[in-house]
PDB file of N, CA and C in Angstrom:
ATOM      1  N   UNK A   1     -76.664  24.071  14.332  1.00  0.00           N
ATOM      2  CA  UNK A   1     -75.230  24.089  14.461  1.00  0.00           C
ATOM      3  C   UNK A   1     -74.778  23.310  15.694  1.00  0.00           C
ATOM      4  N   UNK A   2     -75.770  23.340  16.707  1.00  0.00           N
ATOM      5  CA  UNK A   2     -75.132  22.564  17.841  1.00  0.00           C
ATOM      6  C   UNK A   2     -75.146  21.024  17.542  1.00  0.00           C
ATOM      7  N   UNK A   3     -75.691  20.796  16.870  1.00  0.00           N
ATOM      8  CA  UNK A   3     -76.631  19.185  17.130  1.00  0.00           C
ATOM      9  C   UNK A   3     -75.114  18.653  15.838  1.00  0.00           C
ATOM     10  N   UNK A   4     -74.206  19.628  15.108  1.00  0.00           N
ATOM     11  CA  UNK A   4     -73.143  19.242  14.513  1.00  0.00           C
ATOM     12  C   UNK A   4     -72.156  18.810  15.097  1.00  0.00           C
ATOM     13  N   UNK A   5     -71.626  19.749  16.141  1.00  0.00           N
ATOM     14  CA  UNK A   5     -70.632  19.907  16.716  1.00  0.00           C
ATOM     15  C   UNK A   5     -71.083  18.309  17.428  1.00  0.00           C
ATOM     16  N   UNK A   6     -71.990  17.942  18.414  1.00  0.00           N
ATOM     17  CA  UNK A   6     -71.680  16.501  19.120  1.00  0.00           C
ATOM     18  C   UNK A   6     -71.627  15.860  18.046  1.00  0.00           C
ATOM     19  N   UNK A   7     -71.759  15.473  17.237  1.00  0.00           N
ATOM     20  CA  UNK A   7     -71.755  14.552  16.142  1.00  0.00           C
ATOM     21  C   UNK A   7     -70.599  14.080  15.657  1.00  0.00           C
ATOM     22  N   UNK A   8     -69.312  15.315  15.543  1.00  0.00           N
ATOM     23  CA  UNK A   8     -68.045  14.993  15.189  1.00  0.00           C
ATOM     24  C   UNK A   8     -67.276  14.492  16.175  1.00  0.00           C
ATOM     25  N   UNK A   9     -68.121  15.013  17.699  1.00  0.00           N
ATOM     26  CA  UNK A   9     -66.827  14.255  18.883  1.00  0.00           C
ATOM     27  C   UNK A   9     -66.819  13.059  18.690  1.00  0.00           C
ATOM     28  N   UNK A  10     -68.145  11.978  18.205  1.00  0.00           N
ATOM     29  CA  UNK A  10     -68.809  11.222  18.162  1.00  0.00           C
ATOM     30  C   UNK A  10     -67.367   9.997  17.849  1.00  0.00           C
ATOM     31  N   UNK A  11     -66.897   9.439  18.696  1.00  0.00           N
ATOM     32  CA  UNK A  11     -65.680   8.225  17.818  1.00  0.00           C
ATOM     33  C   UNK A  11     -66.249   6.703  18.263  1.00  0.00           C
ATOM     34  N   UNK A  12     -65.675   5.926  17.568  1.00  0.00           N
ATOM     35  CA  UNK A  12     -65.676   4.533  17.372  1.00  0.00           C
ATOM     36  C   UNK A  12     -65.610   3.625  19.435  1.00  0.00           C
ATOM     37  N   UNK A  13     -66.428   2.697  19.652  1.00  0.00           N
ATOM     38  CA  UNK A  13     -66.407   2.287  20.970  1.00  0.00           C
ATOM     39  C   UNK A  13     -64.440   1.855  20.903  1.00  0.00           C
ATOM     40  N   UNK A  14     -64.226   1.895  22.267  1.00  0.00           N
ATOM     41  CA  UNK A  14     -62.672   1.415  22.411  1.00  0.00           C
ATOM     42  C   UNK A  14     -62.670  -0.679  21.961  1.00  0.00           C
ATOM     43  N   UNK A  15     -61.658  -0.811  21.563  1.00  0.00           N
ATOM     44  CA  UNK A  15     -61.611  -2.229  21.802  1.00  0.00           C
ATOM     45  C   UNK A  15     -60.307  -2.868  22.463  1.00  0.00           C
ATOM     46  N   UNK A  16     -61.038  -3.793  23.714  1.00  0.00           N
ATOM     47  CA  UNK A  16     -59.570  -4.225  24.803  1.00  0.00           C
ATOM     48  C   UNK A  16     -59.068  -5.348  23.819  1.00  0.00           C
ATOM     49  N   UNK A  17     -57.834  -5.803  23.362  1.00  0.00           N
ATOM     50  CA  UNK A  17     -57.459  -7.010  23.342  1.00  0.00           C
ATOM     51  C   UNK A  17     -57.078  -8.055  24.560  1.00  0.00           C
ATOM     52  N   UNK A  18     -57.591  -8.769  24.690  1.00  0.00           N
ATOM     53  CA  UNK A  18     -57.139 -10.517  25.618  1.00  0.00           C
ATOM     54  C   UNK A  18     -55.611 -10.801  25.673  1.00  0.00           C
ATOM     55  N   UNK A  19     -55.272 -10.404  26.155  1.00  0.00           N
ATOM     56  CA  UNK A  19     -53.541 -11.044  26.235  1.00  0.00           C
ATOM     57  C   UNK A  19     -53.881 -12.593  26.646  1.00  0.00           C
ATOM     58  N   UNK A  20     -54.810 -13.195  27.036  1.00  0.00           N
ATOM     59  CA  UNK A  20     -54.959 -14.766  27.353  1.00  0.00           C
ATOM     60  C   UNK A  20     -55.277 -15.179  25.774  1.00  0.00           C
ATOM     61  N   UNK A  21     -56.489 -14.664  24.996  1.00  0.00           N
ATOM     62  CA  UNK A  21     -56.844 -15.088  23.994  1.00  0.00           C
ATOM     63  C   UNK A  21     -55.245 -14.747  22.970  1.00  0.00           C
ATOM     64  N   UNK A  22     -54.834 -14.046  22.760  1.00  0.00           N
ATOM     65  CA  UNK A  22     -53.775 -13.745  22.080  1.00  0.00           C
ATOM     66  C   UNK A  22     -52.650 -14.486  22.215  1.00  0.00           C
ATOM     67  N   UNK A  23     -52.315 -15.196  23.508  1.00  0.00           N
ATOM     68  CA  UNK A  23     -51.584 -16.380  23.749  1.00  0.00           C
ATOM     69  C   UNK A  23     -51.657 -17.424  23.103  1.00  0.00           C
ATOM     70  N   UNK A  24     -53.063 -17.670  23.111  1.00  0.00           N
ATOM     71  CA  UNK A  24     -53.463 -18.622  22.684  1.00  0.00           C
ATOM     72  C   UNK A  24     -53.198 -18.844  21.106  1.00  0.00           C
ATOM     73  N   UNK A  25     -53.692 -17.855  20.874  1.00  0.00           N
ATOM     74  CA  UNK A  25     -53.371 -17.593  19.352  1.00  0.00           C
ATOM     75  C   UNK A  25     -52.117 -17.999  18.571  1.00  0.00           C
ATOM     76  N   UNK A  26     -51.506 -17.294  19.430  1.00  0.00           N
ATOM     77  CA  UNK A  26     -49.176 -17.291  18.978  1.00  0.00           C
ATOM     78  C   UNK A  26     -49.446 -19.128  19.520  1.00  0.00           C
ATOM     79  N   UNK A  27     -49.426 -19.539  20.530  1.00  0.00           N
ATOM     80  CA  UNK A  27     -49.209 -20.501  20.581  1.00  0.00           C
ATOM     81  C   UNK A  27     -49.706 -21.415  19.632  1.00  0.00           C
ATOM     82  N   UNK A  28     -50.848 -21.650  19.117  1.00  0.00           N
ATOM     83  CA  UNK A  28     -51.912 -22.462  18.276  1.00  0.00           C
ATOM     84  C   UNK A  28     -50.927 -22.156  17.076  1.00  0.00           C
ATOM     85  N   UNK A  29     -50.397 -21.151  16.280  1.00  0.00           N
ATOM     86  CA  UNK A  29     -49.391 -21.055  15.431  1.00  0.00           C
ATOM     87  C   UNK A  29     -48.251 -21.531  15.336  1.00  0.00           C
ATOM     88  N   UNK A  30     -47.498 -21.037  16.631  1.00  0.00           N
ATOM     89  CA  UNK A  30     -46.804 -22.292  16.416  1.00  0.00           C
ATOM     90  C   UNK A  30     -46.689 -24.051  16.290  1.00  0.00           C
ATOM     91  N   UNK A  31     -47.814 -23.974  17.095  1.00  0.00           N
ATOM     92  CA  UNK A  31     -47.911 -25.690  16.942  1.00  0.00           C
ATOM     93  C   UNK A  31     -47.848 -26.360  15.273  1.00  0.00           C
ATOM     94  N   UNK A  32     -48.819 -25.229  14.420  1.00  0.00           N
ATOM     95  CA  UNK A  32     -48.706 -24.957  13.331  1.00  0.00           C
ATOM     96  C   UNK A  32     -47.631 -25.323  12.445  1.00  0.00           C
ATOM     97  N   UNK A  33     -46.743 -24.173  12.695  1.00  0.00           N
ATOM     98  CA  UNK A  33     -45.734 -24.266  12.148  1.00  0.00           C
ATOM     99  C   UNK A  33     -44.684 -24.936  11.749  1.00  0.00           C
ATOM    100  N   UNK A  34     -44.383 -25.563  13.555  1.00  0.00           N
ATOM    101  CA  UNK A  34     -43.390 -26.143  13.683  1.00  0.00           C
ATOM    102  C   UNK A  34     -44.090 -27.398  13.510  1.00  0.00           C
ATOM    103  N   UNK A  35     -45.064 -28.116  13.437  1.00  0.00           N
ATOM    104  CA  UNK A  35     -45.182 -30.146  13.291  1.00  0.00           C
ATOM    105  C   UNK A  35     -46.553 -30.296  12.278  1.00  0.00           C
ATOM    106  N   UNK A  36     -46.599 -29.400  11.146  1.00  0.00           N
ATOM    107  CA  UNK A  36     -47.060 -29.668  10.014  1.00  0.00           C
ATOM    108  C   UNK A  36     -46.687 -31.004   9.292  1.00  0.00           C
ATOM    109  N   UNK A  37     -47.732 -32.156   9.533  1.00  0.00           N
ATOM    110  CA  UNK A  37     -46.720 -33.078   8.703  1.00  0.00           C
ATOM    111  C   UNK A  37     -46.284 -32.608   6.909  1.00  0.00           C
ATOM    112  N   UNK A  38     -44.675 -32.864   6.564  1.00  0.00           N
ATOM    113  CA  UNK A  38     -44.394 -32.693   5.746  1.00  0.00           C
ATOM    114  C   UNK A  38     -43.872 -31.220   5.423  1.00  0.00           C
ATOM    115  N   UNK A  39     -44.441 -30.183   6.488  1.00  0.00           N
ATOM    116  CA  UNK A  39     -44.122 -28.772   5.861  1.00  0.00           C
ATOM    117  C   UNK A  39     -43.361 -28.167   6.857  1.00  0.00           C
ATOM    118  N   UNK A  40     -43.716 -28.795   8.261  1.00  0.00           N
ATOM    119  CA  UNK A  40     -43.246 -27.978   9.710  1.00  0.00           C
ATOM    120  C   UNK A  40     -41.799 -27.790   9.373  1.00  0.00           C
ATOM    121  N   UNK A  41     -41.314 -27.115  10.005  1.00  0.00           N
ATOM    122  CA  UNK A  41     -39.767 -26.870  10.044  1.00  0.00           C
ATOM    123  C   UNK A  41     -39.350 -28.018  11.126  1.00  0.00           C
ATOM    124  N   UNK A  42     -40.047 -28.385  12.392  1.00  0.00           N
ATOM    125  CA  UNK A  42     -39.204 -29.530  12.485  1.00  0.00           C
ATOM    126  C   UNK A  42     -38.795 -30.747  11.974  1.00  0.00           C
ATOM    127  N   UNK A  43     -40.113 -31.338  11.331  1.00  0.00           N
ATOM    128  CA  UNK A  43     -40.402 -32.169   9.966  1.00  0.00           C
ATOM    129  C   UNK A  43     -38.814 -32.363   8.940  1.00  0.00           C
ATOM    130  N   UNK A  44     -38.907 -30.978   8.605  1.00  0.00           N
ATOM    131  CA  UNK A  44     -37.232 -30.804   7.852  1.00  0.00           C
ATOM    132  C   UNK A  44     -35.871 -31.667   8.924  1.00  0.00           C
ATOM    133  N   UNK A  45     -36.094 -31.364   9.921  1.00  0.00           N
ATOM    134  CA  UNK A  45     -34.768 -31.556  10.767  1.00  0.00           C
ATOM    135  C   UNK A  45     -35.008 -33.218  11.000  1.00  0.00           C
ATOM    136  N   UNK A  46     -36.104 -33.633  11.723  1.00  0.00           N
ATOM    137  CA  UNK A  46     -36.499 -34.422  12.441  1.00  0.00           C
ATOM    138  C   UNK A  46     -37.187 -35.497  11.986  1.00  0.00           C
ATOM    139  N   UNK A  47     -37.190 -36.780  12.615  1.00  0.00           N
ATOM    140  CA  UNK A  47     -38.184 -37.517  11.903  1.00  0.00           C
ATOM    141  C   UNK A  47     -39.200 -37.517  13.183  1.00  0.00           C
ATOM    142  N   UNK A  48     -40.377 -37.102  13.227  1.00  0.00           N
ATOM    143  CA  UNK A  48     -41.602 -37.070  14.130  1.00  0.00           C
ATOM    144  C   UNK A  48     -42.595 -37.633  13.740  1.00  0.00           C
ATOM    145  N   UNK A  49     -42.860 -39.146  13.969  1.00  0.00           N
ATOM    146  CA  UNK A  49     -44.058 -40.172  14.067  1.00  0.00           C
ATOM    147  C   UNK A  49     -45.292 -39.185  13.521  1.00  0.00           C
ATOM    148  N   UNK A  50     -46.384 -39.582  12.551  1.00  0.00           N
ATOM    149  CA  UNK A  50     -47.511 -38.772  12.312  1.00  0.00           C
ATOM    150  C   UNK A  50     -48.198 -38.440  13.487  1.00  0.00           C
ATOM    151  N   UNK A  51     -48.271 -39.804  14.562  1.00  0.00           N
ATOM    152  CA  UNK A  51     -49.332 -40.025  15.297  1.00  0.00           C
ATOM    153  C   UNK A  51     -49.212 -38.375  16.272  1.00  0.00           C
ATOM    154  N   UNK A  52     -48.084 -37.976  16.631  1.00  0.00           N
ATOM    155  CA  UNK A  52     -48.010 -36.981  17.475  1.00  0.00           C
ATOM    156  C   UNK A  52     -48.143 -35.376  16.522  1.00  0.00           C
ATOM    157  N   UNK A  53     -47.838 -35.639  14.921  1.00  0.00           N
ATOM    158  CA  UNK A  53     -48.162 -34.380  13.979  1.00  0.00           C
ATOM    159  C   UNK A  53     -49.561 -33.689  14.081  1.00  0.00           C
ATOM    160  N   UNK A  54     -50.056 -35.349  13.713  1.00  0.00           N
ATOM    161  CA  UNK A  54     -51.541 -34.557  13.442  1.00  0.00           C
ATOM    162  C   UNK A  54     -51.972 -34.117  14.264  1.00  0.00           C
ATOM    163  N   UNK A  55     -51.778 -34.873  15.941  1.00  0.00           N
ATOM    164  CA  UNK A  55     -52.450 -34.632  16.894  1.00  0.00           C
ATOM    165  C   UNK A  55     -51.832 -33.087  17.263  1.00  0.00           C
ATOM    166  N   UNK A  56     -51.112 -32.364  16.991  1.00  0.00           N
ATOM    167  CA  UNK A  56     -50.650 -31.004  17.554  1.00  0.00           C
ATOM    168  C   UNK A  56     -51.245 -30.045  16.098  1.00  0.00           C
ATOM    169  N   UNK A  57     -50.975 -30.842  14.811  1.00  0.00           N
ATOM    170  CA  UNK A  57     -52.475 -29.883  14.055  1.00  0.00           C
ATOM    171  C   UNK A  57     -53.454 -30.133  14.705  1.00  0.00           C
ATOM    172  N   UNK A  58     -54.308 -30.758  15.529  1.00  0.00           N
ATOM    173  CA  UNK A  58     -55.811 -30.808  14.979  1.00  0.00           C
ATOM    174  C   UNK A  58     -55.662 -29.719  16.998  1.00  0.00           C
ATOM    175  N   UNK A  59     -54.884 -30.271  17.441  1.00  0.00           N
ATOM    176  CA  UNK A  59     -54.694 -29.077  19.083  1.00  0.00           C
ATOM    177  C   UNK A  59     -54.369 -27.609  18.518  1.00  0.00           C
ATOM    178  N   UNK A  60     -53.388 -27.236  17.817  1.00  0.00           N
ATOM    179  CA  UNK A  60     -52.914 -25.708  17.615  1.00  0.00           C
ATOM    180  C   UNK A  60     -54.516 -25.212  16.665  1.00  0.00           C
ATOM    181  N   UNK A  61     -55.222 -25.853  15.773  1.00  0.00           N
ATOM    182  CA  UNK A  61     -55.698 -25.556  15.158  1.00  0.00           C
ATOM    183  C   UNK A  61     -57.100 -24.749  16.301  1.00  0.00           C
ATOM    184  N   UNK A  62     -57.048 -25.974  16.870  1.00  0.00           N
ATOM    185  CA  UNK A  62     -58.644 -25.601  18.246  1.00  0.00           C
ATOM    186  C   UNK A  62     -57.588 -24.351  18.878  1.00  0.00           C
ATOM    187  N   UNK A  63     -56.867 -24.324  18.968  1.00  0.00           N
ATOM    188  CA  UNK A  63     -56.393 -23.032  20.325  1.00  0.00           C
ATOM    189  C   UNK A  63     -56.328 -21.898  19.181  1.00  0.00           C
ATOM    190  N   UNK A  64     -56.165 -22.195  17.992  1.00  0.00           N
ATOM    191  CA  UNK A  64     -56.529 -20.500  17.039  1.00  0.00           C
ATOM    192  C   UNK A  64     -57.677 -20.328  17.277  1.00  0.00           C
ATOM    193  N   UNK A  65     -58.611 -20.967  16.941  1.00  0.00           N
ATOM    194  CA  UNK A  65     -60.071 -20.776  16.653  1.00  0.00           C
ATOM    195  C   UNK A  65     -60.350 -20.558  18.142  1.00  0.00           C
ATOM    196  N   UNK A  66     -60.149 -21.110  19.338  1.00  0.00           N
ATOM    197  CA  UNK A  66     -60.531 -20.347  20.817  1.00  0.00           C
ATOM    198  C   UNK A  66     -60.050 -19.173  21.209  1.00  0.00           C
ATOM    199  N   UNK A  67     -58.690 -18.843  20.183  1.00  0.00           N
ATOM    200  CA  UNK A  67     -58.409 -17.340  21.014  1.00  0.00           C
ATOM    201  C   UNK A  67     -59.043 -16.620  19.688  1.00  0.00           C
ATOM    202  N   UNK A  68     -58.947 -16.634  18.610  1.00  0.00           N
ATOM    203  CA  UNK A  68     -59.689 -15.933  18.004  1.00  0.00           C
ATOM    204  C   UNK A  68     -61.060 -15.400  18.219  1.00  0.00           C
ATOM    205  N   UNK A  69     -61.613 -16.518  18.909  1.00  0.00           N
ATOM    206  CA  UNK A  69     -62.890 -15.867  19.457  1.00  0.00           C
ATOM    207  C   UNK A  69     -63.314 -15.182  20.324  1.00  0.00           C
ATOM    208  N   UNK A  70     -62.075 -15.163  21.451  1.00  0.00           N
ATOM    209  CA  UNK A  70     -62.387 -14.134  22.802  1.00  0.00           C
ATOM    210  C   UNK A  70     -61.227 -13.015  22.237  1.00  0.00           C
ATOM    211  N   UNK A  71     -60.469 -13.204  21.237  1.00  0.00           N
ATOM    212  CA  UNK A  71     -59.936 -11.855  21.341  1.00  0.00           C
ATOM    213  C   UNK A  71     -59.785 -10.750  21.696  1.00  0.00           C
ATOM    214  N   UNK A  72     -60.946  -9.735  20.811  1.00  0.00           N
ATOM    215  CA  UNK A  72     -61.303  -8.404  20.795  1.00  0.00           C
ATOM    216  C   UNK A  72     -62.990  -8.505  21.955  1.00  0.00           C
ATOM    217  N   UNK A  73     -63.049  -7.550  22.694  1.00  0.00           N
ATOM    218  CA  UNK A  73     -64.032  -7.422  23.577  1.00  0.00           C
ATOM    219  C   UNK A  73     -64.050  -5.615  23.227  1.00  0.00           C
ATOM    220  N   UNK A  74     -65.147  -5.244  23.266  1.00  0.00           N
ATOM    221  CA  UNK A  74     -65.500  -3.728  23.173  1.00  0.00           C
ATOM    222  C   UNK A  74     -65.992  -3.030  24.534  1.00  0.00           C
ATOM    223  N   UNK A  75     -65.677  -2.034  24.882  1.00  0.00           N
ATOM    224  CA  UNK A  75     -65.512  -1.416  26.432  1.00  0.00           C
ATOM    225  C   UNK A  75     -67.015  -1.060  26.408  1.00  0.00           C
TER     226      UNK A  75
END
């Protein structure tokens, strides 16, 4: 009966989120969002040269994938 009881205190390790990695993240989305050639919402408004589109996809895209990876850290 004892060896039950520790078993149920027993919970999941904590996990910190990165407010740096998570920055990163929102930001890398928006870059996303807004200078998608053809889809971005500024795209709609604006006329924005490819040369500077792609180059803020192929940047927002690396800053998801870097904060995604330091995200979550376990205590």
């Amino acid at each position: 009966m004892g060896n039950d009881e520790k078993s149920l205190n027993k919970s999941k390790p904590r996990v910190k989120v990165s407010i740096f990695h998570l920055l990163l993240v929102l930001i890398g989305a928006n870059l996303l969002m807004l200078l998608t050639p053809n889809f971005g919402m500024l795209n709609s408004f604006l006329y924005i040269p490819d040369i500077y589109t792609w180059s803020a996809v192929i940047l927002g895209g690396g800053l998801m994938v870097t904060g995604f990876n330091g995200l979550y850290k376990n205590l």
